[in-house]
C-alpha atoms as a PDB file:
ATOM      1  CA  UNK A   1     -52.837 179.514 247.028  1.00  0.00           C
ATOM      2  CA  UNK A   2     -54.398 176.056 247.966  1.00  0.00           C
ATOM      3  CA  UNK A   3     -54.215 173.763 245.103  1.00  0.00           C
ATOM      4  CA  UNK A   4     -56.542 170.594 245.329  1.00  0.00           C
ATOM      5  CA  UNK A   5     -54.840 167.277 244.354  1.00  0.00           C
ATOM      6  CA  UNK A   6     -56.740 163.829 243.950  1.00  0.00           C
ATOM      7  CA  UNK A   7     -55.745 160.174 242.976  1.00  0.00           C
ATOM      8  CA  UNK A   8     -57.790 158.263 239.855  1.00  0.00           C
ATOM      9  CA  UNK A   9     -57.977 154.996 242.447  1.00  0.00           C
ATOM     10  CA  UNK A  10     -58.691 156.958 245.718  1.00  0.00           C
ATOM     11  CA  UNK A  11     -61.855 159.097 246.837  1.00  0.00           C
ATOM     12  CA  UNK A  12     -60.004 161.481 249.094  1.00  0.00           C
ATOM     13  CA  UNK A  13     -59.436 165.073 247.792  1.00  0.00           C
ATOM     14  CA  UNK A  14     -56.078 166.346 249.480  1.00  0.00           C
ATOM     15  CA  UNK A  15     -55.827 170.287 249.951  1.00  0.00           C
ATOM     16  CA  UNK A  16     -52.412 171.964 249.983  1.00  0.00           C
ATOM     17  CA  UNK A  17     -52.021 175.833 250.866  1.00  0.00           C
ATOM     18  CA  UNK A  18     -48.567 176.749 248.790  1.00  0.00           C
ATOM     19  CA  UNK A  19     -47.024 179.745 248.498  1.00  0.00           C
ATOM     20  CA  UNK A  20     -46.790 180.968 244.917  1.00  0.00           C
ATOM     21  CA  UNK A  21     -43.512 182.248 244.965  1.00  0.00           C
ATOM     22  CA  UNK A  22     -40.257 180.480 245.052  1.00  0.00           C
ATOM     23  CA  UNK A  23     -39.701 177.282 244.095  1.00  0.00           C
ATOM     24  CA  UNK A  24     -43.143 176.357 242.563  1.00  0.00           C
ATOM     25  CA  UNK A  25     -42.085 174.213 240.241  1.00  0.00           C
ATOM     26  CA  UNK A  26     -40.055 172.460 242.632  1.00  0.00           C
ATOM     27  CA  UNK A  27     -42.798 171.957 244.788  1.00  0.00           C
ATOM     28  CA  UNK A  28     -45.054 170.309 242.247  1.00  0.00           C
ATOM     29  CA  UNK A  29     -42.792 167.896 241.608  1.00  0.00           C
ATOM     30  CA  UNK A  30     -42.663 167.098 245.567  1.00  0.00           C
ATOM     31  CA  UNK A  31     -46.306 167.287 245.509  1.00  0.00           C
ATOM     32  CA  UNK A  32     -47.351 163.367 245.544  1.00  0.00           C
ATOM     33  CA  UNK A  33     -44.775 162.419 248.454  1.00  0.00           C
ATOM     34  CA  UNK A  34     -44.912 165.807 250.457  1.00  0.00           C
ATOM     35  CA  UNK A  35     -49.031 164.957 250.965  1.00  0.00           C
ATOM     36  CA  UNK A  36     -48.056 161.707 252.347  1.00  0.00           C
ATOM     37  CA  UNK A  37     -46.078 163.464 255.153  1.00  0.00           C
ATOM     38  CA  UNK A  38     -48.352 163.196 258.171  1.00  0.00           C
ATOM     39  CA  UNK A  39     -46.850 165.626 260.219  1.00  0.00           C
ATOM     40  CA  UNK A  40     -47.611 167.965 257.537  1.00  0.00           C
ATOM     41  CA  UNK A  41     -51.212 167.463 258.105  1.00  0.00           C
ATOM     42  CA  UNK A  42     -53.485 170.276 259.243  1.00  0.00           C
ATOM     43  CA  UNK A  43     -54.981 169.142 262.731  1.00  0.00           C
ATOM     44  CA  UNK A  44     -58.545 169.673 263.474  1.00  0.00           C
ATOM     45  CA  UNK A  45     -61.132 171.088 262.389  1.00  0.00           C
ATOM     46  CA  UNK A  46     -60.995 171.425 258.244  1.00  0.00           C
ATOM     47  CA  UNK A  47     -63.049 174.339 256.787  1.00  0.00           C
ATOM     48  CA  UNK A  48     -63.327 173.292 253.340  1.00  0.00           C
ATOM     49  CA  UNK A  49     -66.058 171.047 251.782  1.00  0.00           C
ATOM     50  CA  UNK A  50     -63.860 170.478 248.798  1.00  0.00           C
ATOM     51  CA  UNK A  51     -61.339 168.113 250.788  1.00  0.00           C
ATOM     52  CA  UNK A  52     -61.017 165.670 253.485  1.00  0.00           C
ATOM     53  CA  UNK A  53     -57.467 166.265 254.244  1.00  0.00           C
ATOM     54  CA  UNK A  54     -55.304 169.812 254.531  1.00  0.00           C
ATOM     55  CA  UNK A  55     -51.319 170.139 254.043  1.00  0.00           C
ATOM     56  CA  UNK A  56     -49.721 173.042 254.883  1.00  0.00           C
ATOM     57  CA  UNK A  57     -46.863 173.509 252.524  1.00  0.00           C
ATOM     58  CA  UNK A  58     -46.408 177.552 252.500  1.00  0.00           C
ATOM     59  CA  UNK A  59     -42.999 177.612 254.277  1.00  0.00           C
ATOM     60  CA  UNK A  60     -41.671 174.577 252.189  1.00  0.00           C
END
């Protein structure tokens, strides 16, 4: 599932592809400091018009 998070103060719209199983609720509450991780990052190119930045956070 990729949930789409954004900040009141910043323009960027950060995408994260989660698994909906497991620890979901866990993972939500990990949410604002896991999409600060940059090694998370997706690298290249980003096929989504909705964001400007993709996490990968399935196999967290």
């Amino acid at each position: 599932m990729r949930l789409y998070v954004d900040h009141e103060e910043d323009t960027d719209v950060v995408a994260a592809d989660v698994r909906p199983s497991g620890a979901l609720t866990a993972l939500l509450a990990a949410l604002p400091s896991l999409i600060e991780e940059r090694e998370r990052m997706v690298r290249g190119d980003i096929d989504d018009p909705h964001c400007s930045r993709l996490i990968n956070l399935v196999d967290w």
